[in-house]
Protein backbone atom coordinates (compact mmCIF):
# COMPACT_ATOMS: atom_id res chain seq x y z
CA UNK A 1 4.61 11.98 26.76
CA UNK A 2 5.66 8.58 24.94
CA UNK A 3 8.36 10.79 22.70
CA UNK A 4 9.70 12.33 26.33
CA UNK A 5 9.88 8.40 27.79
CA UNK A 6 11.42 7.03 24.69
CA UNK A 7 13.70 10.08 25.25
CA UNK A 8 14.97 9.00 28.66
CA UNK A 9 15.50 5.79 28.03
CA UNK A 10 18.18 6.41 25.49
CA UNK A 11 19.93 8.85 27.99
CA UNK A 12 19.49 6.44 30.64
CA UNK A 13 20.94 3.27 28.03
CA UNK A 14 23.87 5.41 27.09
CA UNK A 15 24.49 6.62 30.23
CA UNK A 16 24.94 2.99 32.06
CA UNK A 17 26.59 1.98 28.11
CA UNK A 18 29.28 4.43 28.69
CA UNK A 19 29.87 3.60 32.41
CA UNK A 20 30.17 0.23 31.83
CA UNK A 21 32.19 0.20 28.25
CA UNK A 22 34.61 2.78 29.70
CA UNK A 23 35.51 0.76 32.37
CA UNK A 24 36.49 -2.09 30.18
CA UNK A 25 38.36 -0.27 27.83
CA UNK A 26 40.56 1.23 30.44
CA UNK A 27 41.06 -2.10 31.89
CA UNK A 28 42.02 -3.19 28.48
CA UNK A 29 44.42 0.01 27.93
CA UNK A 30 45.83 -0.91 30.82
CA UNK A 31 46.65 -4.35 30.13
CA UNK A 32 47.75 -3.13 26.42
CA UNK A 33 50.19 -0.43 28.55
CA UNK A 34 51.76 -3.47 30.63
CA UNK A 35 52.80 -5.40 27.83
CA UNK A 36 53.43 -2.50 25.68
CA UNK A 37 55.99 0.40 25.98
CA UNK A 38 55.22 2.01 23.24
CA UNK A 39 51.40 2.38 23.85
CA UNK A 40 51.78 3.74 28.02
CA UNK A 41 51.97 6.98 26.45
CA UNK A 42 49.04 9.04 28.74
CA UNK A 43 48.12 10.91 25.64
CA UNK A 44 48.54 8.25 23.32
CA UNK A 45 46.25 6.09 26.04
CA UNK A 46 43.84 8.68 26.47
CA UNK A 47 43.14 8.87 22.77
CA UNK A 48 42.52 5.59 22.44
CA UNK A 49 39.85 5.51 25.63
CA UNK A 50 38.11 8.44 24.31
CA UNK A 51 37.81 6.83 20.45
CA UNK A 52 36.82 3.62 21.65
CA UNK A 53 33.84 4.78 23.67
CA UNK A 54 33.10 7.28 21.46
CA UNK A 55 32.75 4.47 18.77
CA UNK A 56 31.02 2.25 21.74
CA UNK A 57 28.31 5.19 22.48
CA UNK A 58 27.93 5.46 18.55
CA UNK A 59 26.88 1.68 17.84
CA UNK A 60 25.09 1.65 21.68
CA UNK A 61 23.25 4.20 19.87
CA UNK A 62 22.29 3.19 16.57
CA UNK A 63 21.27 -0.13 18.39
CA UNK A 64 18.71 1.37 20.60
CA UNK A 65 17.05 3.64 17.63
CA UNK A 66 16.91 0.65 15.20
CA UNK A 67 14.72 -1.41 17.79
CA UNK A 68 12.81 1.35 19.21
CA UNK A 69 12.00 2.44 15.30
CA UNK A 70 9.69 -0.24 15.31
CA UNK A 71 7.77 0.00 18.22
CA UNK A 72 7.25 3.66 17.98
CA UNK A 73 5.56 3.22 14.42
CA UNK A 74 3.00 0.23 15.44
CA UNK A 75 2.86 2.69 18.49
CA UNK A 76 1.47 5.54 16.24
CA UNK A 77 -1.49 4.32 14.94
CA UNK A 78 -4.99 4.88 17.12
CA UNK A 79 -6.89 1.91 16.92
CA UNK A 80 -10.85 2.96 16.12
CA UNK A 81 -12.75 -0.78 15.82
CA UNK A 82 -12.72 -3.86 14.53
CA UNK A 83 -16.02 -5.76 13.51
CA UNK A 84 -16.31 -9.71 12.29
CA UNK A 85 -15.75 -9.63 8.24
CA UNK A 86 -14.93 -12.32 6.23
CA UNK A 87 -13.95 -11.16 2.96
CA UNK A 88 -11.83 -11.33 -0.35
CA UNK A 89 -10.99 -7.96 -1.45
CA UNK A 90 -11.17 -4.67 0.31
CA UNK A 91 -12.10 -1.47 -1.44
CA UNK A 92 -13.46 2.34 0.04
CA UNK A 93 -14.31 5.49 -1.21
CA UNK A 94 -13.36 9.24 -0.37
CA UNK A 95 -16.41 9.31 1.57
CA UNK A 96 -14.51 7.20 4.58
CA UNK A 97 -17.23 3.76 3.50
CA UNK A 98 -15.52 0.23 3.27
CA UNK A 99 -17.00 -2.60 0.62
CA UNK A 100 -16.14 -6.01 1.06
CA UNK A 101 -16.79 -8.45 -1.56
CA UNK A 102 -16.90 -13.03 -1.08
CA UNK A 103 -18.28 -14.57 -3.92
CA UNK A 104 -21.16 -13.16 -5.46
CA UNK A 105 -22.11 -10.76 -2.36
CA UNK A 106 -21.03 -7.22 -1.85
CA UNK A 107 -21.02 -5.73 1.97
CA UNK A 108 -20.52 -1.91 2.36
CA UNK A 109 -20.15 -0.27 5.50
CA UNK A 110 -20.39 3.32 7.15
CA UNK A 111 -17.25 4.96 8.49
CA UNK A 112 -18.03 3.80 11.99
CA UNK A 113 -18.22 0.40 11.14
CA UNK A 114 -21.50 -0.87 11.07
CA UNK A 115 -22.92 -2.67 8.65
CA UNK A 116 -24.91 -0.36 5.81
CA UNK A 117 -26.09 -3.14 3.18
CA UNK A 118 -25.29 -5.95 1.41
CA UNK A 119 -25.68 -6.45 -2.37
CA UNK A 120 -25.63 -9.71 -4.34
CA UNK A 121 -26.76 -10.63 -7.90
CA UNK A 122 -26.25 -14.71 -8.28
CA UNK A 123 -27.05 -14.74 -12.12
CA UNK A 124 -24.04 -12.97 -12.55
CA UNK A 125 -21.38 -15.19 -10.36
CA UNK A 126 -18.17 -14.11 -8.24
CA UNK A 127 -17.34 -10.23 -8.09
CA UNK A 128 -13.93 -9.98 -9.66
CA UNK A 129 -13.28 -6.44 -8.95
CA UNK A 130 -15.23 -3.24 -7.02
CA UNK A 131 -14.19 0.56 -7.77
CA UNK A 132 -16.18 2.98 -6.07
CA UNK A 133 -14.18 6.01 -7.96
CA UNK A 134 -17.51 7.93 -7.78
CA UNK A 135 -19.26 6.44 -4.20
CA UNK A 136 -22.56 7.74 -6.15
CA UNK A 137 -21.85 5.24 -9.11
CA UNK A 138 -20.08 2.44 -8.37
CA UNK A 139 -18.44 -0.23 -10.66
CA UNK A 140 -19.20 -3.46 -9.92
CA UNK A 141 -17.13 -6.37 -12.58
CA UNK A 142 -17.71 -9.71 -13.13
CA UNK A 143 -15.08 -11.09 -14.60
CA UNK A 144 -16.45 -14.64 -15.69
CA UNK A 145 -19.17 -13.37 -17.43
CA UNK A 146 -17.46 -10.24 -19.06
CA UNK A 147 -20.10 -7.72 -17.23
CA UNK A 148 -20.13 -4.74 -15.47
CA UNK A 149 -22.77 -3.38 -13.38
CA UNK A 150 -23.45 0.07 -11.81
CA UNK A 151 -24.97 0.48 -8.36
CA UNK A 152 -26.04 3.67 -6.55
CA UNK A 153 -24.71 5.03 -2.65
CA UNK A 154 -27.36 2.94 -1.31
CA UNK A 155 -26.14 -0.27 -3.18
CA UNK A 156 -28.73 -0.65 -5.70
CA UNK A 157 -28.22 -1.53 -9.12
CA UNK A 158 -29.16 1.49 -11.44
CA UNK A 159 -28.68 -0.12 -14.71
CA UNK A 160 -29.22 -3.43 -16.65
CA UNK A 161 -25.72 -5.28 -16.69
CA UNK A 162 -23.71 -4.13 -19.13
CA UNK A 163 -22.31 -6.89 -21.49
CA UNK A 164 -18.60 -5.61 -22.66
CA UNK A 165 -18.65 -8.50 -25.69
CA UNK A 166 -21.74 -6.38 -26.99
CA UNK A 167 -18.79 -3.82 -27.61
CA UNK A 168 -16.43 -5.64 -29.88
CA UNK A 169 -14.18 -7.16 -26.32
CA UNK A 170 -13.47 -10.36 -26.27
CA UNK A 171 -12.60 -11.18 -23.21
CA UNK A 172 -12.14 -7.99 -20.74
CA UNK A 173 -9.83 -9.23 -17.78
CA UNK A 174 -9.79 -5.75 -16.10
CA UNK A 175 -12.29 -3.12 -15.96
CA UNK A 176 -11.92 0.20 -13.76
CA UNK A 177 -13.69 3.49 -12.98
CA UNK A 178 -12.88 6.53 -14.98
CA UNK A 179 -13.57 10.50 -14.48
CA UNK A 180 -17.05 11.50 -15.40
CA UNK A 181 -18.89 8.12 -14.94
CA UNK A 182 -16.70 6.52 -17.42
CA UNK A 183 -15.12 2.84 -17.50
CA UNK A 184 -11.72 1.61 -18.84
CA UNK A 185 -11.60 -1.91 -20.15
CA UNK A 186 -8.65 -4.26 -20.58
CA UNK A 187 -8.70 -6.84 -23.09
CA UNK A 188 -6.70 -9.74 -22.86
CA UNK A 189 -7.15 -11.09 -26.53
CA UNK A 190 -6.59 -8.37 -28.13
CA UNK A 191 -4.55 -6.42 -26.01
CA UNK A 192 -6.61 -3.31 -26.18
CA UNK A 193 -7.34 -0.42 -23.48
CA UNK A 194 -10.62 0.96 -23.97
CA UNK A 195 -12.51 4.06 -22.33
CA UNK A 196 -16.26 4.74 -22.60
CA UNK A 197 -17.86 7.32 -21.34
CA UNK A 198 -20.86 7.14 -19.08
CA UNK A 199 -23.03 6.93 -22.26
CA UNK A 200 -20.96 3.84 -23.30
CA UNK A 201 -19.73 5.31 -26.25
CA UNK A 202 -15.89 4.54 -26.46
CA UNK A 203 -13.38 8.06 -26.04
CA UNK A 204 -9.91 6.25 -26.28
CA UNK A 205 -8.74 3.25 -27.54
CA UNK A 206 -4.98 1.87 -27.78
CA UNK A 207 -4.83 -0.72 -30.22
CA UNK A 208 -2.37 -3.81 -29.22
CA UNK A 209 -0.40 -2.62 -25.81
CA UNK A 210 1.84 -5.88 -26.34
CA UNK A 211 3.44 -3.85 -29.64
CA UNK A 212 3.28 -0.88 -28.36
CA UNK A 213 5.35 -1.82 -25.35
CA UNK A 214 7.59 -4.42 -27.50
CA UNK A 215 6.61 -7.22 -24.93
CA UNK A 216 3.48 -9.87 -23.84
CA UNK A 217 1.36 -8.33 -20.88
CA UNK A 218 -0.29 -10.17 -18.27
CA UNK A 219 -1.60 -7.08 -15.96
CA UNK A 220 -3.72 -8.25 -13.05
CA UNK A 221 -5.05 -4.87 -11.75
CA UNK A 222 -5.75 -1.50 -13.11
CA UNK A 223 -6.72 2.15 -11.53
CA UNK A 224 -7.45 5.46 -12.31
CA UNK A 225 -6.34 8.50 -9.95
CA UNK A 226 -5.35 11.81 -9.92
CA UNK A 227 -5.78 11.88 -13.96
CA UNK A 228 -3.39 9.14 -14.82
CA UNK A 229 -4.09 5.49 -15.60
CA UNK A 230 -2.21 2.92 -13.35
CA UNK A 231 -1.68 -0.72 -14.56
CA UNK A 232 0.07 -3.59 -12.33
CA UNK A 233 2.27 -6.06 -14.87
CA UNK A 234 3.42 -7.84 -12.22
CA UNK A 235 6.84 -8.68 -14.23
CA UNK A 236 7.67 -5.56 -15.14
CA UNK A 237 6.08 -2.63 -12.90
CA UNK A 238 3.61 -0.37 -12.98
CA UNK A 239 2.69 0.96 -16.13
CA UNK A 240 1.41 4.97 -16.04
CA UNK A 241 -1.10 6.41 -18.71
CA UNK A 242 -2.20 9.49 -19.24
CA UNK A 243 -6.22 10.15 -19.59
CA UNK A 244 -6.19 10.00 -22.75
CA UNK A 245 -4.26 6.35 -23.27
CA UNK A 246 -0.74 7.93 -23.60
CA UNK A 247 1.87 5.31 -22.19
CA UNK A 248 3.62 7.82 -19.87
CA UNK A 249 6.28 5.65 -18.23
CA UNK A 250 6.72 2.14 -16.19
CA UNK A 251 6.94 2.03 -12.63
CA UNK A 252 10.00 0.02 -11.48
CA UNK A 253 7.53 -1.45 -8.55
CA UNK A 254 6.89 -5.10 -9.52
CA UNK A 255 4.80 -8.36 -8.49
CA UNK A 256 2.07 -6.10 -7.09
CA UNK A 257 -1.53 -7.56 -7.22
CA UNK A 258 -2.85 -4.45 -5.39
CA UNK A 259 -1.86 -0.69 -4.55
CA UNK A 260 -3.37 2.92 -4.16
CA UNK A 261 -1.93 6.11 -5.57
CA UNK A 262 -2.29 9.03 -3.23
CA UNK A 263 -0.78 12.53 -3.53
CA UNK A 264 1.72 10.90 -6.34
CA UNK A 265 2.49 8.31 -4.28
CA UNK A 266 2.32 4.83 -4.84
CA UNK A 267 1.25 3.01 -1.37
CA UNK A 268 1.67 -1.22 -1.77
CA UNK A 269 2.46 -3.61 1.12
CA UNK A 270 5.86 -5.73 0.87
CA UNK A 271 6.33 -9.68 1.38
CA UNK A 272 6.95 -8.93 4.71
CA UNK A 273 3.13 -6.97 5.72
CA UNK A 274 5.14 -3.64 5.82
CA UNK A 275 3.23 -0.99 4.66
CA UNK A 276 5.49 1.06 1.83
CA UNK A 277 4.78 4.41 -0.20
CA UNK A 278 6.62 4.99 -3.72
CA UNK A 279 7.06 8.29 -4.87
CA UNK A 280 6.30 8.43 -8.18
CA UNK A 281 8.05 11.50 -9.12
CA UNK A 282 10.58 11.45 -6.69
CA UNK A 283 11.65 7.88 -6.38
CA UNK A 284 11.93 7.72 -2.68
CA UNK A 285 10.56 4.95 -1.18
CA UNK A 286 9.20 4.85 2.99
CA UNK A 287 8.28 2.13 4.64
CA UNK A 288 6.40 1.59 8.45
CA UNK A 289 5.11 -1.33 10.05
CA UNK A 290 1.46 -2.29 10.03
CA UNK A 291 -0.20 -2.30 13.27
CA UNK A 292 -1.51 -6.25 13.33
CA UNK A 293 0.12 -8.64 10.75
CA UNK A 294 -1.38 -11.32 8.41
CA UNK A 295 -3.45 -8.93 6.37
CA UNK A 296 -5.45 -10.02 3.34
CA UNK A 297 -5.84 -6.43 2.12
CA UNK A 298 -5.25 -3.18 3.15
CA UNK A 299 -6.57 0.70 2.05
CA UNK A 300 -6.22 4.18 2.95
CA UNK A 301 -8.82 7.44 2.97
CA UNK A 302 -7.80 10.69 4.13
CA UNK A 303 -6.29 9.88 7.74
CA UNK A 304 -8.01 6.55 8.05
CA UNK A 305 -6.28 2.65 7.45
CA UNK A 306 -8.47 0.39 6.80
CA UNK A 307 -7.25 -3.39 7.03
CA UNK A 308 -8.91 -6.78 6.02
CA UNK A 309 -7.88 -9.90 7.93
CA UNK A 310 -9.21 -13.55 7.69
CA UNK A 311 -11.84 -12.73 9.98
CA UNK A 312 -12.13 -9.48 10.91
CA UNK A 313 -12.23 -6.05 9.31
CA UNK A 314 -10.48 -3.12 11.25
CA UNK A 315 -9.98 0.99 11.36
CA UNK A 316 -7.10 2.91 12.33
CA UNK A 317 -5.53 6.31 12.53
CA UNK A 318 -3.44 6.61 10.17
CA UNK A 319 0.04 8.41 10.76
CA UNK A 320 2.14 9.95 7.69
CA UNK A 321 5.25 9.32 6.64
């Protein structure tokens, strides 16, 4: 119904266009005939009407779909609910459940919205980072006190924290879920990219990144998916690993502090709250507008958009690209 509306409109805009542009470039052939013997030509005059309102009909056109573009992509998405949240960071799992974390607490929620638990551990300060790779184990990191904790799908904590200097790292500044239960750890002193498995016993290590890659790295996030290794250098791009630590290639995506990989794309938003997709492979880059603006964080499961605002937390259909 709203494609068959948009539809008539443009008929009915190029319709009154063409009446109304055609009149005034006949009066202006006209004019250009009086004053002009060589151009009174019929043919020569006729040519000239039907180019110019051709080209008039062409940029009428072009007008129309440009501003309509918009509307029919914020248009697109099916609004599900939005509930109160105040929150940092925004994170979900393939399950369709939403965490938010503020300071030291932890709030996860069902797919519907409501409210499933909330976790906090105040010995252990300000949640840095939340990856719920595996929504039955998920990894909880506390930056300031170089820890990492593992809760359950009910939000319980199934282990003692984990201290990562108690492994040779001096100070880990980015920790992420890996396949089978296992963690990667990013160490900012030493520049090395660890992965231990769920028994904590380390499976790859790359010794000093900065000479591997010929340059000093300050990354400031770090994912695993689809059995690659994603890290955001936010002056350079997004660097690509293999599982087992092999540097891959670099991402010419840069000053991203946040971003999903989905079906080899890369999905980010841009300083302007558009919502953009990088194909990783393929190079081509999309781009649609979000359906509300002044977003704080933003993720996508399956068919579902999930968006974090100041104050609010919110759940959309999600349409493709």
């Amino acid at each position: 119904m709203r494609i068959l509306l948009f539809s008539s409109v443009i008929l009915i805009a190029l319709f009154s266009t063409f009446l109304f542009e055609n009149n005034a470039i006949i009066a202006y052939g006209k004019s250009l005939g009086s004053t002009s013997p060589a151009t009174s030509s019929p043919n020569l005059f006729a040519a000239r009407n039907s180019a110019l309102a051709a080209s008039a009909i062409e940029n009428r056109l072009s007008f129309i779909l440009l501003h309509n573009s918009s509307f029919e992509n914020r248009q697109s998405f099916k609004h599900l609910w939005t509930i109160p949240s105040v929150g940092e960071k925004l994170f979900t799992d393939n399950l369709g459940n939403a965490y938010v974390i503020k300071g030291d607490a932890l709030t996860k929620y069902r797919e519907n919205g409501t409210v499933f638990r909330l976790y906090s551990n105040k010995n252990l300060g300000k949640i840095s980072h939340v990856d719920p790779l595996n929504p039955l184990k998920i990894v909880v990191f506390y930056k300031d006190f170089s820890q990492v904790l593992f809760l359950d799908n009910t939000v319980t904590e199934n282990c003692n924290p984990i201290k990562l200097q108690d492994f040779g790292l001096e100070l880990a500044s980015l920790v992420a879920a890996s396949y089978d239960n296992g963690i990667w750890v990013f160490d900012q002193v030493q520049y090395t990219l660890t992965r231990f498995d769920q028994q904590l016993k380390p499976t790859v290590q790359i010794q000093n990144l900065q000479q591997i890659l010929g340059y000093a790295l300050q990354p400031v996030f770090l994912a695993e998916r689809e059995n690659h290794l994603y890290m955001s250098v936010p002056d350079k791009g997004i660097l690509q690993f293999d599982i087992f630590g092999t540097y891959v290639k670099t991402i010419p995506v840069k000053a991203l502090t946040a971003f999903q990989v989905i079906d080899e794309n890369l999905y980010y938003t841009d300083t302007t709250g558009n919502l953009k997709s990088f194909g990783i492979r393929t190079l081509q880059e999309n781009s649609i507008p979000m359906p509300v603006r002044k977003i704080k964080n933003f993720r996508i499961e399956k068919d579902h958009l999930f968006l974090l605002r100041e104050d609010s937390l919110s759940c959309y259909i999600f349409p493709e690209f």
